[in-house]
N, C-alpha and C. Protein backbone atom coordinates (compact mmCIF):
# COMPACT_ATOMS: atom_id res chain seq x y z
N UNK A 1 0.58 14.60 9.82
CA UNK A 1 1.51 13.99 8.90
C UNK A 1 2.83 13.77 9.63
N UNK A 2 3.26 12.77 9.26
CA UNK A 2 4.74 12.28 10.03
C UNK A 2 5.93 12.66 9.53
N UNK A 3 6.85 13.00 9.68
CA UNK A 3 7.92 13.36 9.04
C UNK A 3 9.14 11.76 9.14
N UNK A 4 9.96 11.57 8.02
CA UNK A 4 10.88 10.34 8.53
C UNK A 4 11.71 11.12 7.53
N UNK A 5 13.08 10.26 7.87
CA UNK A 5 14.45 10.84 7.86
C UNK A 5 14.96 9.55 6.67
N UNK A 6 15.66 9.85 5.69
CA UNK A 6 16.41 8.94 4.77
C UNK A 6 17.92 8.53 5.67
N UNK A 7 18.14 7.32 6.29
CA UNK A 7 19.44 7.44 6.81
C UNK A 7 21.03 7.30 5.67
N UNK A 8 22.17 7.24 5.92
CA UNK A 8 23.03 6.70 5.21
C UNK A 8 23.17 6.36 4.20
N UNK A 9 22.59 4.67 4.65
CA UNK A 9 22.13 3.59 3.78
C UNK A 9 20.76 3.90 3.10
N UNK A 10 20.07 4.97 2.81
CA UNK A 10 19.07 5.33 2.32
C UNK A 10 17.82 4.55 2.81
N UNK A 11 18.12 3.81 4.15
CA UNK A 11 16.97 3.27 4.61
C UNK A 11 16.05 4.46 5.67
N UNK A 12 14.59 4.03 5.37
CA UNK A 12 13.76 4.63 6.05
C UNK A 12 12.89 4.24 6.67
N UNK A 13 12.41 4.50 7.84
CA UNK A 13 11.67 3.50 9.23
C UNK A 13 10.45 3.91 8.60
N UNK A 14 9.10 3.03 8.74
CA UNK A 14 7.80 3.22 8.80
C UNK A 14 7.56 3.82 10.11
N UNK A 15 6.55 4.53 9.85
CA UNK A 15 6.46 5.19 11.42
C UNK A 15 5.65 3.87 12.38
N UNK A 16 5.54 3.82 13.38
CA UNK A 16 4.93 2.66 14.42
C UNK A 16 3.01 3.01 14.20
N UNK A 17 2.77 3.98 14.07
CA UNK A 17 1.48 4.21 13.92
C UNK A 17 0.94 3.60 12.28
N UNK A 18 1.59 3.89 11.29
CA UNK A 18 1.50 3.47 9.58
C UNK A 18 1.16 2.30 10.30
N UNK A 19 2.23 1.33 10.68
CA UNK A 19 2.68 0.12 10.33
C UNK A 19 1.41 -0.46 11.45
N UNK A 20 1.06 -0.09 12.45
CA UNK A 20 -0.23 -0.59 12.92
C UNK A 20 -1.64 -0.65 12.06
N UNK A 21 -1.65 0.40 11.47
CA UNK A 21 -2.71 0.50 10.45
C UNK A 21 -2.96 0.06 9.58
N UNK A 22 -2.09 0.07 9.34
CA UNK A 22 -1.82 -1.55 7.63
C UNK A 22 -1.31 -2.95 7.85
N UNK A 23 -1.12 -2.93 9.20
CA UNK A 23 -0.63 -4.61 9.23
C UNK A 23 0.52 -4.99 8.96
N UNK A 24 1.68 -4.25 8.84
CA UNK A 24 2.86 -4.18 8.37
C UNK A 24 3.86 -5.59 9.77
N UNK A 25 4.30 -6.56 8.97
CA UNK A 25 5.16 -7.48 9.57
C UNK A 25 6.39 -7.25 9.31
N UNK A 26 7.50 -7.86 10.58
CA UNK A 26 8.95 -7.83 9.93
C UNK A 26 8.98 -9.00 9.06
N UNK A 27 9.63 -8.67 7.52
CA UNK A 27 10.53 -9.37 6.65
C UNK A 27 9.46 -9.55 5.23
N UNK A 28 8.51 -8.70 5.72
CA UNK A 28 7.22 -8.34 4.31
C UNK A 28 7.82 -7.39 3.24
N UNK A 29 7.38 -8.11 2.11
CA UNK A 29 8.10 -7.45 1.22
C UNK A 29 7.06 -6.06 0.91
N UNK A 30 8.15 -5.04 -0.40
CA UNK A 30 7.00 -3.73 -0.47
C UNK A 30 7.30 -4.04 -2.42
N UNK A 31 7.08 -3.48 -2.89
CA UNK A 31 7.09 -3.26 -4.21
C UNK A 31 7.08 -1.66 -4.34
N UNK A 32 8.31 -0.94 -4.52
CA UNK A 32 8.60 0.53 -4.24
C UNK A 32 8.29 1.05 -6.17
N UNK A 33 7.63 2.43 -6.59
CA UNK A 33 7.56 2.74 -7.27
C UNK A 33 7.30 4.43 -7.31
N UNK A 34 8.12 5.11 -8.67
CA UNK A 34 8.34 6.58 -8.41
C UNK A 34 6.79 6.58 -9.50
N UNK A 35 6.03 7.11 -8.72
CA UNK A 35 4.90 7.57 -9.06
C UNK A 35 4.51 9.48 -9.17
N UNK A 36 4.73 10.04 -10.23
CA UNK A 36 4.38 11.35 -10.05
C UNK A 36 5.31 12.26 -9.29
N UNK A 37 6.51 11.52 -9.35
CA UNK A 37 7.48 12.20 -7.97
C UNK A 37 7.54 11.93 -6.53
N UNK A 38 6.38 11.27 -6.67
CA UNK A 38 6.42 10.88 -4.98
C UNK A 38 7.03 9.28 -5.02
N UNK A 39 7.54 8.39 -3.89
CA UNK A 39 7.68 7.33 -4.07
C UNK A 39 6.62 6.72 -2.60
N UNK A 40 6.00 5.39 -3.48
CA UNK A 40 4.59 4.71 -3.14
C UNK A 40 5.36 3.68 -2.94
N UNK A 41 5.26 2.94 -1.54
CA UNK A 41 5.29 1.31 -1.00
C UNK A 41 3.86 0.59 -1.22
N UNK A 42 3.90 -0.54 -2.52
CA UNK A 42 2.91 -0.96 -1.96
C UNK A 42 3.34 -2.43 -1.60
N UNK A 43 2.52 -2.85 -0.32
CA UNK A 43 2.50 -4.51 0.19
C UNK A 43 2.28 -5.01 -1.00
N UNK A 44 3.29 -6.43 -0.95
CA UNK A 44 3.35 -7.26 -1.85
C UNK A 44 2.52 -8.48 -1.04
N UNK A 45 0.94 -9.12 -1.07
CA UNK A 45 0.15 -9.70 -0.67
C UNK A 45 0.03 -11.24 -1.17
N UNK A 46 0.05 -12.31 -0.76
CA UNK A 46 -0.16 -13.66 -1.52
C UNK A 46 -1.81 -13.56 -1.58
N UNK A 47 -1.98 -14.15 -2.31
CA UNK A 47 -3.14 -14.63 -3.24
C UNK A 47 -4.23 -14.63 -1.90
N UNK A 48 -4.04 -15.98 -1.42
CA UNK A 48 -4.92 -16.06 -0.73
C UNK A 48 -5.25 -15.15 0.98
N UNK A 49 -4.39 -14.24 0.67
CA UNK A 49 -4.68 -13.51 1.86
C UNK A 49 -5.22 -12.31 1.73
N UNK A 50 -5.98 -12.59 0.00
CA UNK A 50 -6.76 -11.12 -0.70
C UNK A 50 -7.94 -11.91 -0.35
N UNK A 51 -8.43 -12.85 -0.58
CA UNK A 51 -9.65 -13.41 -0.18
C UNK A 51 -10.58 -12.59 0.82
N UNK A 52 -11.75 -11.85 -0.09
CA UNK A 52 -12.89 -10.98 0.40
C UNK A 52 -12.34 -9.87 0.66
N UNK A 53 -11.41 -9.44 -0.09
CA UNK A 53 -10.96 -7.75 0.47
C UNK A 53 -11.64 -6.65 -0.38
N UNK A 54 -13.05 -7.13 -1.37
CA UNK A 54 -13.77 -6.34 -1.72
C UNK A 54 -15.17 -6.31 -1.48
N UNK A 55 -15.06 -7.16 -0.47
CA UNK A 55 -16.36 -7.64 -0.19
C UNK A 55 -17.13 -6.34 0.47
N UNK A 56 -18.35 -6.55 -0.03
CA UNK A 56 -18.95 -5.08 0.62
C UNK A 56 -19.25 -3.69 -0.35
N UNK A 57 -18.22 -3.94 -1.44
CA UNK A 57 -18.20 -3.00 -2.13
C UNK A 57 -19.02 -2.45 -3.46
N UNK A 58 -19.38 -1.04 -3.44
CA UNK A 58 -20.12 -0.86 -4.15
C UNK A 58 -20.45 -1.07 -5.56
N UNK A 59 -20.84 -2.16 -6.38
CA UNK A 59 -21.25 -1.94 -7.69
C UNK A 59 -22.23 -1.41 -8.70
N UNK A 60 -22.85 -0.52 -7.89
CA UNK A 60 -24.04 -0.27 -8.93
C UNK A 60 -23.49 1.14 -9.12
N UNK A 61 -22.56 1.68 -9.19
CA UNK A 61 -21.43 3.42 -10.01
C UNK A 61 -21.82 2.68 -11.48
N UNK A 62 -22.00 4.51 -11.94
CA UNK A 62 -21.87 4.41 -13.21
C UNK A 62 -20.38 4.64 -13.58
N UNK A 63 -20.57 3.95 -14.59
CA UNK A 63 -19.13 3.37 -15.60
C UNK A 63 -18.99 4.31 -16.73
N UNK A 64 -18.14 3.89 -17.26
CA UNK A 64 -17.60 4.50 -18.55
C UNK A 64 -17.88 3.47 -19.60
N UNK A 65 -18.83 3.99 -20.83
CA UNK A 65 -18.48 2.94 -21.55
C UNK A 65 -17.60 1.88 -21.52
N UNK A 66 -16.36 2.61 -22.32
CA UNK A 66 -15.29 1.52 -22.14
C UNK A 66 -14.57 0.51 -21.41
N UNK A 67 -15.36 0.91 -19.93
CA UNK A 67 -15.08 0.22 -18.77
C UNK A 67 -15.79 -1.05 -18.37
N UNK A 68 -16.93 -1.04 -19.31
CA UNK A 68 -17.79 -2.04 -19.07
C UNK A 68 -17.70 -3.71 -19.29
């Protein structure tokens, strides 16, 4: 686990390893949210650059009724 530092300006660096792993570009936006106490970046993605990002994935889990 990485440790990062809140500076000043309350800005905080992605570590170089994260940001390889997820694809992280300069001037990409995040959509920041306090989730449970922790705070979650998630990538803000255009449409078409979701194209097949579930591909592969399993559907035959059982469901929940209500989920159906």
């Amino acid at each position: 686990m990485t440790t990062v530092t809140v500076s000043t300006k309350y800005q905080v660096v992605i570590p170089e390893d994260v940001r390889k792993s997820m694809g992280v570009r300069p001037g990409e936006k995040f959509q920041v949210m306090n989730y449970g106490g922790r705070v979650q970046l998630i990538p803000l993605r255009r449409m078409r650059d979701m194209k097949g990002i579930l591909r592969g994935m399993n559907t035959t889990l059982a469901r929940e009724a209500d989920r159906i």
